[in-house]
C-alpha atoms as a PDB file:
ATOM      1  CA  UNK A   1       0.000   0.000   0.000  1.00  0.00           C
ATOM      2  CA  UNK A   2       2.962   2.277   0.428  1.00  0.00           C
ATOM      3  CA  UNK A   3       3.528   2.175  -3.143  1.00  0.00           C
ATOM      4  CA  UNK A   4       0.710   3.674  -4.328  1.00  0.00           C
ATOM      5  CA  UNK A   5       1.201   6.577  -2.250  1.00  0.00           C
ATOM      6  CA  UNK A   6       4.920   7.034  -3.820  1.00  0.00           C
ATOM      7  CA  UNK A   7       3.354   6.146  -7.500  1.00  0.00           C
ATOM      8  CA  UNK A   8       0.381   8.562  -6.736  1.00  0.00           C
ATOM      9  CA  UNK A   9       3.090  11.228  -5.111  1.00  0.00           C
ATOM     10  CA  UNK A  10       5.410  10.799  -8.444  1.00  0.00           C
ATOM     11  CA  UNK A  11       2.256  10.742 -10.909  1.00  0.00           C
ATOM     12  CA  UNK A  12       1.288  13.606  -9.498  1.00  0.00           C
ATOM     13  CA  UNK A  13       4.608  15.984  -8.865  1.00  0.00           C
ATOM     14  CA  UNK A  14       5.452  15.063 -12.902  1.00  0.00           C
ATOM     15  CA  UNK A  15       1.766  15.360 -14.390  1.00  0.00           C
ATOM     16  CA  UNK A  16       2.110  18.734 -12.256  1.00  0.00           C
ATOM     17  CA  UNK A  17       4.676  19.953 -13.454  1.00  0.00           C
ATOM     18  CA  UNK A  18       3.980  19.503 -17.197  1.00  0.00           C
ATOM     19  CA  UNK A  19       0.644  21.111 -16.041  1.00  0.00           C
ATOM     20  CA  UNK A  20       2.491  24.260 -14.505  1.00  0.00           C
ATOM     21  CA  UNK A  21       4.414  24.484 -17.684  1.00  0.00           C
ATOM     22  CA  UNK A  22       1.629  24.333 -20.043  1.00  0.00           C
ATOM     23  CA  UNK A  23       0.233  27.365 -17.978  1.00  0.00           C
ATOM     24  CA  UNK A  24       2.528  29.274 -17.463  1.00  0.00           C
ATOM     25  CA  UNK A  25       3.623  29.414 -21.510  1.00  0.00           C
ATOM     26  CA  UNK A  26      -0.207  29.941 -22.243  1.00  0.00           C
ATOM     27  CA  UNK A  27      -2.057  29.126 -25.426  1.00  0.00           C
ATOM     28  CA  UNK A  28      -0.578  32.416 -26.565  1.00  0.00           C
ATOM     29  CA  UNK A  29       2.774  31.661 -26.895  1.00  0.00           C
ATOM     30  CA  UNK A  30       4.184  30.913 -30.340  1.00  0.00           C
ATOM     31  CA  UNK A  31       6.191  27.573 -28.438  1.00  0.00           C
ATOM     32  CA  UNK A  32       3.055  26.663 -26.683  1.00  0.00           C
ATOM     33  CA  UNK A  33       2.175  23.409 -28.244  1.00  0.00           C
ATOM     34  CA  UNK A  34       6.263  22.576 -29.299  1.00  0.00           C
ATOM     35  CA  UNK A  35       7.349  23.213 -25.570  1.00  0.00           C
ATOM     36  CA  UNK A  36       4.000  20.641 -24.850  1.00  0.00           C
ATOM     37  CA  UNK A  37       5.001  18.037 -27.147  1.00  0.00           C
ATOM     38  CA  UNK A  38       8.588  17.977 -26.103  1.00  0.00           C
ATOM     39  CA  UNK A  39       7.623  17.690 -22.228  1.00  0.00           C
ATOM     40  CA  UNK A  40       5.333  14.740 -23.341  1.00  0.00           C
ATOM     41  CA  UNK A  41       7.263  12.857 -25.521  1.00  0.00           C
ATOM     42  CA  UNK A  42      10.736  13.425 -23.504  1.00  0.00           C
ATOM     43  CA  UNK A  43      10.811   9.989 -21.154  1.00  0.00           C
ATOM     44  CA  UNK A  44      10.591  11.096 -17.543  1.00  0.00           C
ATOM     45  CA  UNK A  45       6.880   9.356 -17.623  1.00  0.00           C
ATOM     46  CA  UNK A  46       9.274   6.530 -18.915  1.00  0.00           C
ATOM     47  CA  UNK A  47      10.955   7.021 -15.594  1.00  0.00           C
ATOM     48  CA  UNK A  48       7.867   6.841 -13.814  1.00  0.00           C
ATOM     49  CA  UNK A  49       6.616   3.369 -15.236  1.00  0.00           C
ATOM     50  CA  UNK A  50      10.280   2.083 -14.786  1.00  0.00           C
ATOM     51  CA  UNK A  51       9.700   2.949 -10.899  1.00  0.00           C
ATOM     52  CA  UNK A  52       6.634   0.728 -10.698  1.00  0.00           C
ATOM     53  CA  UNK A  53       8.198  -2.490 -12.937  1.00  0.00           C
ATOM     54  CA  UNK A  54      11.048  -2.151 -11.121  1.00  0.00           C
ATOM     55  CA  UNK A  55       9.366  -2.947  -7.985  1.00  0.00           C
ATOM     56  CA  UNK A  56       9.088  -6.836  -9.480  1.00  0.00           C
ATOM     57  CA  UNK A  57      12.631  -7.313 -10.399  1.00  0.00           C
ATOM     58  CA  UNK A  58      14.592  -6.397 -13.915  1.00  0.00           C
ATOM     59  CA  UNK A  59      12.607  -8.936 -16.151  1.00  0.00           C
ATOM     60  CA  UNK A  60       9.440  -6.134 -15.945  1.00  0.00           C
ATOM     61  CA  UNK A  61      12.031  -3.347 -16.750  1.00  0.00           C
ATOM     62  CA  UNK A  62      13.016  -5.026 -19.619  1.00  0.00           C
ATOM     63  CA  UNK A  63       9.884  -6.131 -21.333  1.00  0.00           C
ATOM     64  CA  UNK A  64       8.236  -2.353 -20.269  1.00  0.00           C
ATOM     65  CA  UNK A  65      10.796  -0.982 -22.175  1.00  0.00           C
ATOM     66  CA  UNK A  66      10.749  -3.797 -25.100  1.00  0.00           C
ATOM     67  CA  UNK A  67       6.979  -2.997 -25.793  1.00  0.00           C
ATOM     68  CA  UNK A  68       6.957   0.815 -24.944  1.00  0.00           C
ATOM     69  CA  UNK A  69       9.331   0.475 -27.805  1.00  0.00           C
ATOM     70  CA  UNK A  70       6.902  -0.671 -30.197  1.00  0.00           C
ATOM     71  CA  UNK A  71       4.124   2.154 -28.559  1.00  0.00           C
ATOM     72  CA  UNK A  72       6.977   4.628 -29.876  1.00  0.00           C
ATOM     73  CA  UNK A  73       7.492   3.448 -33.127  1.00  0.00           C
ATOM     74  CA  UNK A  74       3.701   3.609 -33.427  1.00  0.00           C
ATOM     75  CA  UNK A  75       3.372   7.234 -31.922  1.00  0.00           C
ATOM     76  CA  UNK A  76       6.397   8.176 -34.258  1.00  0.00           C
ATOM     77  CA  UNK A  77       4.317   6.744 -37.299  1.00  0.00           C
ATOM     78  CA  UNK A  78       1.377   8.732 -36.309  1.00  0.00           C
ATOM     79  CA  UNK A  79       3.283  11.598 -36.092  1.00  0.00           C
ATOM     80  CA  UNK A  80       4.805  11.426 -39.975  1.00  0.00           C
ATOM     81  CA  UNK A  81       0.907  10.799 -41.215  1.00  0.00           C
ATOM     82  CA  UNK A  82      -0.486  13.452 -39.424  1.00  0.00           C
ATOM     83  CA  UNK A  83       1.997  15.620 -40.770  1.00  0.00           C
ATOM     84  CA  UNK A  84       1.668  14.392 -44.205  1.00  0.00           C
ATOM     85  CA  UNK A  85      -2.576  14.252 -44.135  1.00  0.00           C
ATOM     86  CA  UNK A  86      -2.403  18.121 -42.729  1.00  0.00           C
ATOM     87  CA  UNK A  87      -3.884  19.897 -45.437  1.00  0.00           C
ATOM     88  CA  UNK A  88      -6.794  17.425 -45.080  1.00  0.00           C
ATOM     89  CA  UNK A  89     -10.050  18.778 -43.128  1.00  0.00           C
ATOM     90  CA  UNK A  90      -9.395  18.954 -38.952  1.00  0.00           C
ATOM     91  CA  UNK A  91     -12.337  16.640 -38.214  1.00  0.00           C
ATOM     92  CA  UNK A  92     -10.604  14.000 -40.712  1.00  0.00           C
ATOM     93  CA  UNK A  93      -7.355  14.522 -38.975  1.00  0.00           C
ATOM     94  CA  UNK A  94      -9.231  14.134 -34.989  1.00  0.00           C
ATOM     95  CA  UNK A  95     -10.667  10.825 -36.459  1.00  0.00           C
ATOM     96  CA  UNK A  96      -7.609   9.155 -37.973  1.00  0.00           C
ATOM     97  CA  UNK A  97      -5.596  10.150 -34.824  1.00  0.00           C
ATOM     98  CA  UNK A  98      -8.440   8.278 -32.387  1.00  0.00           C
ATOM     99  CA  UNK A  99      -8.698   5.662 -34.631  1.00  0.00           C
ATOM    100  CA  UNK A 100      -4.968   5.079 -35.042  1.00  0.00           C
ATOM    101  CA  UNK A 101      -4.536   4.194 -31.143  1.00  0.00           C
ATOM    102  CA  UNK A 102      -7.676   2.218 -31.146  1.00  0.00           C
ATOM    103  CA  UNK A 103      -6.676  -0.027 -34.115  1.00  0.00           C
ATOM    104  CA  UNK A 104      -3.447  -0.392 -33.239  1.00  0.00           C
ATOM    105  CA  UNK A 105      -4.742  -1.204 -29.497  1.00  0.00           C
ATOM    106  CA  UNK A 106      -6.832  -3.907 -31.140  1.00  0.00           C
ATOM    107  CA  UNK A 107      -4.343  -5.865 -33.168  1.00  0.00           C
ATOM    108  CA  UNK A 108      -2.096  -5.878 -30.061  1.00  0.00           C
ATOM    109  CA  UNK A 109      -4.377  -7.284 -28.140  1.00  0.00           C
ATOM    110  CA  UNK A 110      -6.153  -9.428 -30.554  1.00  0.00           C
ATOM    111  CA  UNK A 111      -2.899 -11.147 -31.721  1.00  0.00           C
ATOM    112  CA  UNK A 112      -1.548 -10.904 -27.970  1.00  0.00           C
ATOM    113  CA  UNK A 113       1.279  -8.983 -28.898  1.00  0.00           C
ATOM    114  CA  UNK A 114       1.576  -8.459 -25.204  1.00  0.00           C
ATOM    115  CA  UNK A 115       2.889 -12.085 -24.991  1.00  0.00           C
ATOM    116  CA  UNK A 116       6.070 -11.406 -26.539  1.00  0.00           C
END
């Protein structure tokens, strides 16, 4: 039970923070949403996971990271397609980046991808 009081305490101080930063550079700064997606993307939430696996020994460090690996690679290929389907209308765009994650959240778990 003392763990979910640090993992709640560490949740919170980082989800925080990226919340005080997002605030205090305001929706009306030019570096708003770069500053935003560097803070979410940069792997101190990596960190955080890391903390909990590592409370059941290396082999749950080691396949977190192996299959956060292939969560990146799929956030990385959403990335290039958004960027490439920009000029297409916004609501198009909202829809292919919700149904991306849910596909792709699917097949892993259809194919139990998780089992690797």
């Amino acid at each position: 039970m003392e763990y979910l009081y640090v993992d709640v305490l560490t949740g919170a101080v980082l989800f925080g923070v990226l919340s005080y930063v997002s605030s205090h550079y305001g929706k009306t700064n030019p570096f708003y949403y770069k500053i935003l997606a560097f803070l979410w993307s940069v792997p101190f939430f990596f960190f955080y996971f890391i903390l909990i696996a590592s409370r059941d020994g290396k082999k749950p460090i080691y396949d977190f990271s192996w299959h956060s690996l292939f969560g990146t690679a799929l956030t990385f290929i959403l990335g290039v397609i958004t960027m490439l389907i920009i000029d297409y209308n916004i609501k198009l765009i909202l829809l292919f980046t919700l149904l991306f994650p849910v596909i792709c959240s699917v097949v892993y778990f259809y194919f139990e991808i998780y089992k690797l």
